[in-house]
N, C-alpha and C. Protein backbone atom coordinates (compact mmCIF):
# COMPACT_ATOMS: atom_id res chain seq x y z
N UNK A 1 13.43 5.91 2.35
CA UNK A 1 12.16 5.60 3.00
C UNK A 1 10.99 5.91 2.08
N UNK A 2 10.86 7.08 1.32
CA UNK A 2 10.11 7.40 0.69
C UNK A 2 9.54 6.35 -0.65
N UNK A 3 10.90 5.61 -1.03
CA UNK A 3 10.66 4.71 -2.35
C UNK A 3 9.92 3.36 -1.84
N UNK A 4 10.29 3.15 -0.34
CA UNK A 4 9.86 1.85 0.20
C UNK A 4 8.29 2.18 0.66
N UNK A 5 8.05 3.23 1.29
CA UNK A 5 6.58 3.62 1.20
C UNK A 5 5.79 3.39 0.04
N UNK A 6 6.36 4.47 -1.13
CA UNK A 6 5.47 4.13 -2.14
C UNK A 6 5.52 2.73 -2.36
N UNK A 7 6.62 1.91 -2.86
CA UNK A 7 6.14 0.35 -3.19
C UNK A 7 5.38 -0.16 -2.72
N UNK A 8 5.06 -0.41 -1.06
CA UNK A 8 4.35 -0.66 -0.19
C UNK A 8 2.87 -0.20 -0.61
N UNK A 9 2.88 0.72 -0.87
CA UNK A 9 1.57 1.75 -0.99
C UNK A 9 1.00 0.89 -2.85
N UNK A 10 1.43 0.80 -3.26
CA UNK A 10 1.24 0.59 -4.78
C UNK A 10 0.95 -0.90 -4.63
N UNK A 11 1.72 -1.72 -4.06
CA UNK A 11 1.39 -3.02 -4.26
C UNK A 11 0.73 -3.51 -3.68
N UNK A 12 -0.15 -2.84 -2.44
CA UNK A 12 -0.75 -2.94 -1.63
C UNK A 12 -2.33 -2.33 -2.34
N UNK A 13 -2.26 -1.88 -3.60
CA UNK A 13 -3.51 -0.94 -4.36
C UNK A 13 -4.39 -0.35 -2.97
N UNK A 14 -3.52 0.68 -2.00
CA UNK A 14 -4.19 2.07 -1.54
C UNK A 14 -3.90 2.77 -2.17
N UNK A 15 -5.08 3.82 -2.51
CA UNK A 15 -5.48 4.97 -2.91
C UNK A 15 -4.06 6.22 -2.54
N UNK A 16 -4.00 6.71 -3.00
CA UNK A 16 -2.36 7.50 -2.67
C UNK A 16 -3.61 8.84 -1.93
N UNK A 17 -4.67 9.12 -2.08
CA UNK A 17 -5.76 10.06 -1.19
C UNK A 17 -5.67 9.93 -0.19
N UNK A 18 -5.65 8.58 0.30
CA UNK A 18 -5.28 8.18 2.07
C UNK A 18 -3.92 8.57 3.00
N UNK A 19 -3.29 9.23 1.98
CA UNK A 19 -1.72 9.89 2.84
C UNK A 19 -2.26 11.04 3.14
N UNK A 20 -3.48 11.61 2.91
CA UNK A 20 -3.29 12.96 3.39
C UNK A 20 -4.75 13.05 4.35
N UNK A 21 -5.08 11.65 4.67
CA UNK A 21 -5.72 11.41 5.46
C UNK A 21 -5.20 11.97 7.08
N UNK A 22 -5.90 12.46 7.95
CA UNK A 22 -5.18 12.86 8.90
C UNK A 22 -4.60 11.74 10.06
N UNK A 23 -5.36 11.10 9.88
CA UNK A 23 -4.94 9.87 10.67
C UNK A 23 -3.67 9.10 10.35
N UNK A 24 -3.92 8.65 9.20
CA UNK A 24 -2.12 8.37 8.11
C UNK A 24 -1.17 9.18 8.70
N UNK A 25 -1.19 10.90 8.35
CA UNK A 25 -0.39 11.68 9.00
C UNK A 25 0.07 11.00 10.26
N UNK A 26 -0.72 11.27 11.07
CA UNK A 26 -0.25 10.31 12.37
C UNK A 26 0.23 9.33 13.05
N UNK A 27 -0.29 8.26 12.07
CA UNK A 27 0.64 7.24 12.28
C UNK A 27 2.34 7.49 11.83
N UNK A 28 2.20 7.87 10.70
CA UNK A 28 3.77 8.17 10.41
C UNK A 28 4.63 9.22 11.03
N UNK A 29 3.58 10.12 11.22
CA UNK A 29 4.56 10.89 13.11
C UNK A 29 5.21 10.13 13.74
N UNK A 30 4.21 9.24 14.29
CA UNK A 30 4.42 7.95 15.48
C UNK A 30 5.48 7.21 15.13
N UNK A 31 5.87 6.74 14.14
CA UNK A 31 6.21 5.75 13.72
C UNK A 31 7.95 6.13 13.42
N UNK A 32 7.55 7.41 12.71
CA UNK A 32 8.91 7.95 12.97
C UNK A 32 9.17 9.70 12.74
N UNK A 33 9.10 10.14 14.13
CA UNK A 33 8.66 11.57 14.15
C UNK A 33 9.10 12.58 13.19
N UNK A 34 10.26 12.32 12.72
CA UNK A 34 11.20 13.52 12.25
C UNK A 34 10.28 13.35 10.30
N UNK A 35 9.89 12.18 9.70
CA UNK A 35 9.39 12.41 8.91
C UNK A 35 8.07 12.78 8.17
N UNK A 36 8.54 13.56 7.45
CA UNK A 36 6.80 14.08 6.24
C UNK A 36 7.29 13.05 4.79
N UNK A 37 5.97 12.82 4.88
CA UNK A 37 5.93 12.25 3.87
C UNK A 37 5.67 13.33 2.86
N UNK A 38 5.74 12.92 1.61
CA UNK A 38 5.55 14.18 0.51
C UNK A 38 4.47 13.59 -0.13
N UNK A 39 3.70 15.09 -0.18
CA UNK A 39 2.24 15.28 -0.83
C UNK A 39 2.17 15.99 -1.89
């Protein structure tokens, strides 16, 4: 999950600052509770 995030994240040119956005946090709670993303 983590490698498919980043690709997503990279090819998409967001700021990798916005994961530790608190809201980001949240969605990816939501989305799928059991994971943290790594910061």
């Amino acid at each position: 999950l983590d490698k498919k995030i980043l690709k997503a994240w990279v090819i998409a040119g967001i700021s990798f600052n916005i994961i530790k956005n608190p809201f980001v946090l949240d969605l990816f709670k939501d989305l799928r509770p059991g994971y943290s993303p790594p910061l």
